[in-house]
Protein backbone atom coordinates (compact mmCIF):
# COMPACT_ATOMS: atom_id res chain seq x y z
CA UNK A 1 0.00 0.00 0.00
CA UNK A 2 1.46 3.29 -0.68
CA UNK A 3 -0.23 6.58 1.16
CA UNK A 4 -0.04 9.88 -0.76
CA UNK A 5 0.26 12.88 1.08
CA UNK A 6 -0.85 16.34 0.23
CA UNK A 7 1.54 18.62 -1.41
CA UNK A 8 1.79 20.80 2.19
CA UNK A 9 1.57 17.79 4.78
CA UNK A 10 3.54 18.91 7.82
CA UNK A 11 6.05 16.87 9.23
CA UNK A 12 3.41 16.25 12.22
CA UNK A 13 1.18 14.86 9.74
CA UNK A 14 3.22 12.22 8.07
CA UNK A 15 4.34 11.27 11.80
CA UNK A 16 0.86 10.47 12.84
CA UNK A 17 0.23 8.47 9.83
CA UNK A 18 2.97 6.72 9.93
CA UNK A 19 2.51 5.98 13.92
CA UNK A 20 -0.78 5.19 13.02
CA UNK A 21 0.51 2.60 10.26
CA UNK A 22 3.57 1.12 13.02
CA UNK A 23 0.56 0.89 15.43
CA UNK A 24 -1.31 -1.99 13.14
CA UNK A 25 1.91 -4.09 13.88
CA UNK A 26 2.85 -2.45 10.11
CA UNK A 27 6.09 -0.81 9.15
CA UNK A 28 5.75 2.92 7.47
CA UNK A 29 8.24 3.90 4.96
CA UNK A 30 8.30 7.94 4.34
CA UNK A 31 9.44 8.44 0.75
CA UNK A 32 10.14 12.33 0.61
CA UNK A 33 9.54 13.35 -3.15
CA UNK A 34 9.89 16.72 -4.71
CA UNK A 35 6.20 18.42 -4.59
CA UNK A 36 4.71 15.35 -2.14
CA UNK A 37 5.91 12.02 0.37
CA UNK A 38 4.38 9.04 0.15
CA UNK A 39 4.63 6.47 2.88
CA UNK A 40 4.90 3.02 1.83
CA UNK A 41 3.66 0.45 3.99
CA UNK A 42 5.26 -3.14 4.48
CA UNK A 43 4.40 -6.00 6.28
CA UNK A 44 0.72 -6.39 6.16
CA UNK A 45 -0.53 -9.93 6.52
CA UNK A 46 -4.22 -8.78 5.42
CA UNK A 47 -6.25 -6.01 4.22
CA UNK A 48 -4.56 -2.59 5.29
CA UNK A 49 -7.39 -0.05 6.72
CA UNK A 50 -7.57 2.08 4.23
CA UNK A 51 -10.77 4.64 5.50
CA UNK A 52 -9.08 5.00 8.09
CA UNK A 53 -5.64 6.24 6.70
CA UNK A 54 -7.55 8.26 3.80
CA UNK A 55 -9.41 9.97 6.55
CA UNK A 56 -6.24 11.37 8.22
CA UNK A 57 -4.77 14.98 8.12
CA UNK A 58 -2.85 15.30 5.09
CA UNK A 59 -3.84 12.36 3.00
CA UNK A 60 -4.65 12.56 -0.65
CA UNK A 61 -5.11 9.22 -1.02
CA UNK A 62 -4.33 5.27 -0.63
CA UNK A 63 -2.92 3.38 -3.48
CA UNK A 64 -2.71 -0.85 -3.49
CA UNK A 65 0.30 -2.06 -4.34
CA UNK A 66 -0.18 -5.58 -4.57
CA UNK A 67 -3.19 -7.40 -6.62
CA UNK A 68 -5.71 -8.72 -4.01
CA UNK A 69 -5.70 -11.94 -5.74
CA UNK A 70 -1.85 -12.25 -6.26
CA UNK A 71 -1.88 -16.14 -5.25
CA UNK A 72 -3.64 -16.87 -8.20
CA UNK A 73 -1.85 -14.05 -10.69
CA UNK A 74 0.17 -14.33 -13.55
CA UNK A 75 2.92 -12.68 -11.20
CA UNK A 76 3.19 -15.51 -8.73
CA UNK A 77 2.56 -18.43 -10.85
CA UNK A 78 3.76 -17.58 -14.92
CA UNK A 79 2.61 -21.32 -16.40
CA UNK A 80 -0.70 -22.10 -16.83
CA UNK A 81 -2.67 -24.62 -14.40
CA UNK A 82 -2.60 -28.41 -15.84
CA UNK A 83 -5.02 -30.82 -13.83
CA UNK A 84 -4.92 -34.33 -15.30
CA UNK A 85 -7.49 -36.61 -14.45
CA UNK A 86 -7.29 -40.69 -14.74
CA UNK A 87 -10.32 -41.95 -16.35
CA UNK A 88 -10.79 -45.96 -17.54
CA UNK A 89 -10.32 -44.08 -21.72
CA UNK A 90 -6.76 -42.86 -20.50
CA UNK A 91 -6.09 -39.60 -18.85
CA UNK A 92 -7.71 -35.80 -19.69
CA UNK A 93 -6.28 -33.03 -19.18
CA UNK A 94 -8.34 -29.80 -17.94
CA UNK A 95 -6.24 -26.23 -18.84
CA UNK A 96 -3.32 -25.24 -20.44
CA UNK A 97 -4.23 -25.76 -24.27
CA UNK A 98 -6.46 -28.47 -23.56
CA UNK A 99 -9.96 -28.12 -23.76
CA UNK A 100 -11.80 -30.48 -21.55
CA UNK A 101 -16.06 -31.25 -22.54
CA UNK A 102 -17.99 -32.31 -19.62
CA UNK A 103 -21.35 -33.44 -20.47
CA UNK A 104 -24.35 -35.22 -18.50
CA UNK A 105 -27.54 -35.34 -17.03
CA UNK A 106 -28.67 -32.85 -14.26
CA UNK A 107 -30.18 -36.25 -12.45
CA UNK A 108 -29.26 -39.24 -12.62
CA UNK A 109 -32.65 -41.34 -12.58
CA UNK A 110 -31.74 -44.97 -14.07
CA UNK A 111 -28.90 -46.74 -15.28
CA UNK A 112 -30.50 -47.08 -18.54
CA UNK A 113 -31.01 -43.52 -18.79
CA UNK A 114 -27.13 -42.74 -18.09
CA UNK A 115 -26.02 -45.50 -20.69
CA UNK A 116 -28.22 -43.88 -23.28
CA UNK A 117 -26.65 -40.12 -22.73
CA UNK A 118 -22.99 -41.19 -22.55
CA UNK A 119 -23.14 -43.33 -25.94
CA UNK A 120 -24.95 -40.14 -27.36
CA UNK A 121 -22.23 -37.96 -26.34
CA UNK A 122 -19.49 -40.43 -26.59
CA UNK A 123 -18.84 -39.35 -30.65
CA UNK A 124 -18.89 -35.71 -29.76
CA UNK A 125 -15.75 -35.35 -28.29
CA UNK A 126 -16.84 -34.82 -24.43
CA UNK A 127 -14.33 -36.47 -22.55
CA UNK A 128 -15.71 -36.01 -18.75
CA UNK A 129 -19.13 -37.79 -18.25
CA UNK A 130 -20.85 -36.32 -14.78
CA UNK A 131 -24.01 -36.59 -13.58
CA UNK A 132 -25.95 -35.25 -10.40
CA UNK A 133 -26.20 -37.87 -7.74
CA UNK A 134 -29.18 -36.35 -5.77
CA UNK A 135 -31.37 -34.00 -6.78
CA UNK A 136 -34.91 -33.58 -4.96
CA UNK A 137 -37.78 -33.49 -6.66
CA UNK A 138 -40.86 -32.94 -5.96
CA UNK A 139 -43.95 -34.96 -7.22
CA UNK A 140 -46.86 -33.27 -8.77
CA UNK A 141 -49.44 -34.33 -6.60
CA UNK A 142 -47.73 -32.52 -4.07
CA UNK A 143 -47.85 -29.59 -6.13
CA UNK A 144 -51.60 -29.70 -7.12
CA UNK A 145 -52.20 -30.34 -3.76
CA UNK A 146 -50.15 -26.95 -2.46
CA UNK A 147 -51.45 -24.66 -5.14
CA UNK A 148 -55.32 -26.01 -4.25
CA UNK A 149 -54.18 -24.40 -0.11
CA UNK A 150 -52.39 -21.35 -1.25
């Protein structure tokens, strides 16, 4: 996180912001510059406060540094993400340049029913069969029944 002070900011000023920073268990690093300082701050672990810096004497504003989602950026991790998964036709890969089809039914009611779907999608180059293994229904009677109370 970098702070941005105003072009006047006493010395007082960047002092209590940067106390203020040291006293989140943060370290504050003034960075004098020709019309303004900033104050870069190192050593956060988690989100830095920043309504409560912008709302100090003296601050223009509060600038991230870091993506929030830097685990998962390009910056941390350059290759793309290869999953390979085993499966009785040999293994598929999901990412990377692969592109993986999943196909199947919402339920799964009957064996017979799965069969038919995965030889009808077999020759269409899905690779990933799934299916939902519970999904509650309910029956119509019930239905009629609660739209006849309502």
């Amino acid at each position: 996180m970098l702070v941005v002070m105003e072009a006047h900011a006493t010395e007082q000023q960047i002092r209590a912001v940067c106390q203020r920073i040291e006293s989140a268990g943060m370290k504050a690093h003034p960075i004098p510059g020709a019309a303004r300082t900033a104050i870069g701050i190192t050593g956060n672990t988690g989100a830095v406060d920043v309504g409560t810096l912008e709302s100090m004497s003296g601050v223009v504003e509060c600038i991230p540094v870091s993506k929030p989602y830097k685990l998962v950026s390009r910056e941390l991790k350059e290759d793309n993400s290869v999953i390979t998964i085993p499966t009785p036709a040999g293994a598929v890969q999901i990412g990377g340049n692969a592109v993986a089809l999943v196909a199947g039914p919402c339920a799964v009611e009957t064996r017979e029913q799965v069969l038919a779907i995965a030889k009808g999608i077999a020759g269409s180059g899905v690779k990933l069969f799934r299916g939902g293994a519970y999904k509650p229904r309910t029956s119509r009677t019930a239905s009629r029944d609660s739209a006849k109370t309502a």
